[in-house]
C-alpha atoms as a PDB file:
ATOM      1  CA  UNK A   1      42.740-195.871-101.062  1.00  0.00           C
ATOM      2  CA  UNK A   2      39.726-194.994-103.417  1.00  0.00           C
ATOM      3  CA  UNK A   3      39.779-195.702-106.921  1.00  0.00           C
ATOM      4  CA  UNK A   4      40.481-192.493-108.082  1.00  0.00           C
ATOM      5  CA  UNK A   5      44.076-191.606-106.325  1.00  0.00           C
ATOM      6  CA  UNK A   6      45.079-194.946-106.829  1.00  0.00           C
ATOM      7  CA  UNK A   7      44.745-194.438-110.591  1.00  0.00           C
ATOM      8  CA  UNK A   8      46.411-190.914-110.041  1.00  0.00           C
ATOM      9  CA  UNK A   9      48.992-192.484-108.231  1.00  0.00           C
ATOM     10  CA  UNK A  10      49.820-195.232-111.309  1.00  0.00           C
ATOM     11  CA  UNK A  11      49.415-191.907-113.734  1.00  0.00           C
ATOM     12  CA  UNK A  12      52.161-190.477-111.369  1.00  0.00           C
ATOM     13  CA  UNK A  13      54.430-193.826-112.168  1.00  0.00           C
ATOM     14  CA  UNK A  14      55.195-192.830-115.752  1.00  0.00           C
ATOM     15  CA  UNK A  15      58.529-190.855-114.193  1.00  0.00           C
ATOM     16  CA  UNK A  16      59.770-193.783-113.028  1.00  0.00           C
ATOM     17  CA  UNK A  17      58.643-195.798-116.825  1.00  0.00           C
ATOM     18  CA  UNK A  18      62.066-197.122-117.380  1.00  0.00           C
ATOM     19  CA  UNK A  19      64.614-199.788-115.109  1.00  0.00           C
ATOM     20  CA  UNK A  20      67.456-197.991-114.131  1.00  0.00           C
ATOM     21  CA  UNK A  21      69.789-200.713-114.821  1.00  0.00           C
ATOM     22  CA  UNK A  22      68.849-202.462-118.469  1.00  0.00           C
ATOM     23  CA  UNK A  23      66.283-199.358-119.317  1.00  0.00           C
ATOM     24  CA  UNK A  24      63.687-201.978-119.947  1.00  0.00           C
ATOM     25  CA  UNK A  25      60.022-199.929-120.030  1.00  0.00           C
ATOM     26  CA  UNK A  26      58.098-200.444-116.635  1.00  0.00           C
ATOM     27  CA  UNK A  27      53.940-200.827-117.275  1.00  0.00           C
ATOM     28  CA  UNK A  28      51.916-199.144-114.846  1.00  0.00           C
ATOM     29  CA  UNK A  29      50.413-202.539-113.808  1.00  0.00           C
ATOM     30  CA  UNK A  30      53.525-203.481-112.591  1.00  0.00           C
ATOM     31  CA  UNK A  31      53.958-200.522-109.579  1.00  0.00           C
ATOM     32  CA  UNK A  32      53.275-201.219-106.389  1.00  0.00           C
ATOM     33  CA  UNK A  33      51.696-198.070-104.244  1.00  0.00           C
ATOM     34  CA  UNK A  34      53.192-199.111-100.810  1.00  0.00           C
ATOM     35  CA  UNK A  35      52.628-195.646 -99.179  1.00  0.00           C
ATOM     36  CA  UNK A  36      50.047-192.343 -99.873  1.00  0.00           C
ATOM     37  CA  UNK A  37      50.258-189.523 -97.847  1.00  0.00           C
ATOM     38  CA  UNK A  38      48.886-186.105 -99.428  1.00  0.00           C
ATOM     39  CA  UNK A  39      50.838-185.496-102.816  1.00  0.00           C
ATOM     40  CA  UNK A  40      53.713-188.203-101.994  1.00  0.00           C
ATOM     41  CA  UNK A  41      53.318-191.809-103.208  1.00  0.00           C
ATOM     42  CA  UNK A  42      55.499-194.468-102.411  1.00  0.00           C
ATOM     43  CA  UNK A  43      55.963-196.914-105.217  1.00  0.00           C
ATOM     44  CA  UNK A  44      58.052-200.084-105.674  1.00  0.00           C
ATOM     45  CA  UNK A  45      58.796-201.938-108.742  1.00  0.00           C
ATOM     46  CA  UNK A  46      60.519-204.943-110.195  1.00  0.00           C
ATOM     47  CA  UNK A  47      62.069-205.498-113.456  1.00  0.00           C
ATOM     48  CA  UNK A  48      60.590-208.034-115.952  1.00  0.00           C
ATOM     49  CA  UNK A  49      63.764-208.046-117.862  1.00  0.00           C
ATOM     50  CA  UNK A  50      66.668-208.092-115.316  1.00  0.00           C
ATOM     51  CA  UNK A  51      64.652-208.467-111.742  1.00  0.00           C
ATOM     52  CA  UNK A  52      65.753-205.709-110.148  1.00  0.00           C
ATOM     53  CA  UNK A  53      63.781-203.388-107.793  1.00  0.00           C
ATOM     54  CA  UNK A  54      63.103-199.781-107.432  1.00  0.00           C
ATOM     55  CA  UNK A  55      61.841-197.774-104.898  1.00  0.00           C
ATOM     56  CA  UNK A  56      60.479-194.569-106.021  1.00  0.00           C
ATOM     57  CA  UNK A  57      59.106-191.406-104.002  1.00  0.00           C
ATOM     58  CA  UNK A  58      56.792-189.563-106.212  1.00  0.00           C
ATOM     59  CA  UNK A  59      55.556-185.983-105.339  1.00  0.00           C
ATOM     60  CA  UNK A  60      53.221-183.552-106.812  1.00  0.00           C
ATOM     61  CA  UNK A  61      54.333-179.807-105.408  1.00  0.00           C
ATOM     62  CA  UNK A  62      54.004-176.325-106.395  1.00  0.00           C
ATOM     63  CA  UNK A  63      57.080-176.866-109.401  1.00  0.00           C
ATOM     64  CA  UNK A  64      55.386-179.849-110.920  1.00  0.00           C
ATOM     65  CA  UNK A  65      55.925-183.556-110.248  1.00  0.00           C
ATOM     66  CA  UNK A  66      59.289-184.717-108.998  1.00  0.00           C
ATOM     67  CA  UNK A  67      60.411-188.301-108.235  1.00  0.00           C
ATOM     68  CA  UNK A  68      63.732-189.939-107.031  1.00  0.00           C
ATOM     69  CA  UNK A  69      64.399-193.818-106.905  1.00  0.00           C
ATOM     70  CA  UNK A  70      66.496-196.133-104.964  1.00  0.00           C
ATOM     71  CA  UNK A  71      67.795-199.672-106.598  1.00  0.00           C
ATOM     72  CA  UNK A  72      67.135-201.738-103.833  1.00  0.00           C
ATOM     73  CA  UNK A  73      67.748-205.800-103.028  1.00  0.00           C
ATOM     74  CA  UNK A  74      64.540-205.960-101.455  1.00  0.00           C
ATOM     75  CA  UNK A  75      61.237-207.254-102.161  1.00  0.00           C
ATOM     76  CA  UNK A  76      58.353-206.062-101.680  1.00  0.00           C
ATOM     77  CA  UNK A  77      56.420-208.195 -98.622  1.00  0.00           C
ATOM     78  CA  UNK A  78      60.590-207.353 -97.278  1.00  0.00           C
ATOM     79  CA  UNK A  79      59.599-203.726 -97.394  1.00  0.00           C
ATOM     80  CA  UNK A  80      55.946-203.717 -96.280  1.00  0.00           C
ATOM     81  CA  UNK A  81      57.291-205.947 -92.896  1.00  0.00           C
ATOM     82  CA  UNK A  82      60.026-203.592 -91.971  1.00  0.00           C
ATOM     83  CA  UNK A  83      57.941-200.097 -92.899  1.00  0.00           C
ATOM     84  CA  UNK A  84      56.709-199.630 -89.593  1.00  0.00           C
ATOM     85  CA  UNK A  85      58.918-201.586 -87.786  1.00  0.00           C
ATOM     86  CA  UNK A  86      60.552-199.909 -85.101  1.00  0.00           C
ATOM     87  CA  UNK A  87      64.069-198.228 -86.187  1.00  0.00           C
ATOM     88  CA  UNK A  88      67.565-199.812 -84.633  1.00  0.00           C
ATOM     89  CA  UNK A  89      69.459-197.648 -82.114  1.00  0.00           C
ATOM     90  CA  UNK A  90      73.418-197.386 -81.649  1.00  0.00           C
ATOM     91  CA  UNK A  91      72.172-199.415 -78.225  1.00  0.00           C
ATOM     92  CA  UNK A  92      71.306-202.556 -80.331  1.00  0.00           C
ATOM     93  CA  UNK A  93      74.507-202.686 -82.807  1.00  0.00           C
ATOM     94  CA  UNK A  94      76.377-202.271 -79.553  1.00  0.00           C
ATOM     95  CA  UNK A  95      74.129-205.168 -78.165  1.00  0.00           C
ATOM     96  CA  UNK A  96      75.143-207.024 -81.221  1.00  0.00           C
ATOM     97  CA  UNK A  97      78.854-206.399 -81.348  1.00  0.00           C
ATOM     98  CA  UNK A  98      79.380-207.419 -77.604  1.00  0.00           C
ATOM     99  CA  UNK A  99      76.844-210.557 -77.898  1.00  0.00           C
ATOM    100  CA  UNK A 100      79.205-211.496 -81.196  1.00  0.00           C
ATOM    101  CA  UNK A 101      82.448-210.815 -79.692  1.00  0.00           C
ATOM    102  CA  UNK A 102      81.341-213.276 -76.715  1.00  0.00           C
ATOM    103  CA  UNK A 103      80.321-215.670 -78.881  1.00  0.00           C
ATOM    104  CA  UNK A 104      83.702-215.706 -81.005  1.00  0.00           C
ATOM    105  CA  UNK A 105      85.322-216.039 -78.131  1.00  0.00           C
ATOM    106  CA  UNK A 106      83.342-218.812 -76.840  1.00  0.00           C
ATOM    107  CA  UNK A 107      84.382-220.775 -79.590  1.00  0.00           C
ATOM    108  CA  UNK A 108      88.161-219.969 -79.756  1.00  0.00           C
ATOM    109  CA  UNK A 109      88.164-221.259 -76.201  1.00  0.00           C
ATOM    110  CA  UNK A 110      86.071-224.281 -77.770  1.00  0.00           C
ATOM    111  CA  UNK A 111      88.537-225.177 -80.534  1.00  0.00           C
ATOM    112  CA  UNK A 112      91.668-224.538 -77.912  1.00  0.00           C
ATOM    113  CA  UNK A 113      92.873-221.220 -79.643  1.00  0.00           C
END
């Protein structure tokens, strides 16, 4: 990312400038570009005051700049590991459900239930 549309990017941050949960004031230094992609940026950020964590999509279009947010428990090396990691299908919760039903019953037969 050159120099330039990362500092766009950070000028972009100022509509999400405030925590969503205490309305402490974000700084700009603080954002996190995780994705670009033509006029989108992808931005996370964590609270000083109260620690939590924001996602943010920012995007530059025709009507001006528009963002939305999402209060998320994650951090940010969570995010940037499962970005491109492949998405789970109704196959694998299946997978799971049967593999954890097994296993319960495994150890009800164990403990003589």
């Amino acid at each position: 990312m050159s120099q330039s549309s990362y500092s766009q990017s950070l000028e972009n941050f100022r509509l999400v400038a405030f925590c969503p949960l205490c309305n402490a004031q974000y700084q700009p230094n603080q954002a996190s570009i995780l994705e670009q992609k033509d006029d989108a940026n992808l931005i996370y950020v964590e609270c000083d005051q109260c620690g939590a964590s924001i996602i943010a999509l920012v995007v530059m279009g025709l009507m001006g700049i528009s963002s939305i947010g999402l209060v998320t428990d994650l951090t940010e090396r969570d995010i940037r590991r499962f970005q491109y990691a492949p998405a789970i299908s109704s196959d694998d919760i299946l997978d799971l459900h049967r593999e954890l039903q097994h296993k319960n019953a495994v150890v009800a037969l164990i403990e003589g239930e």
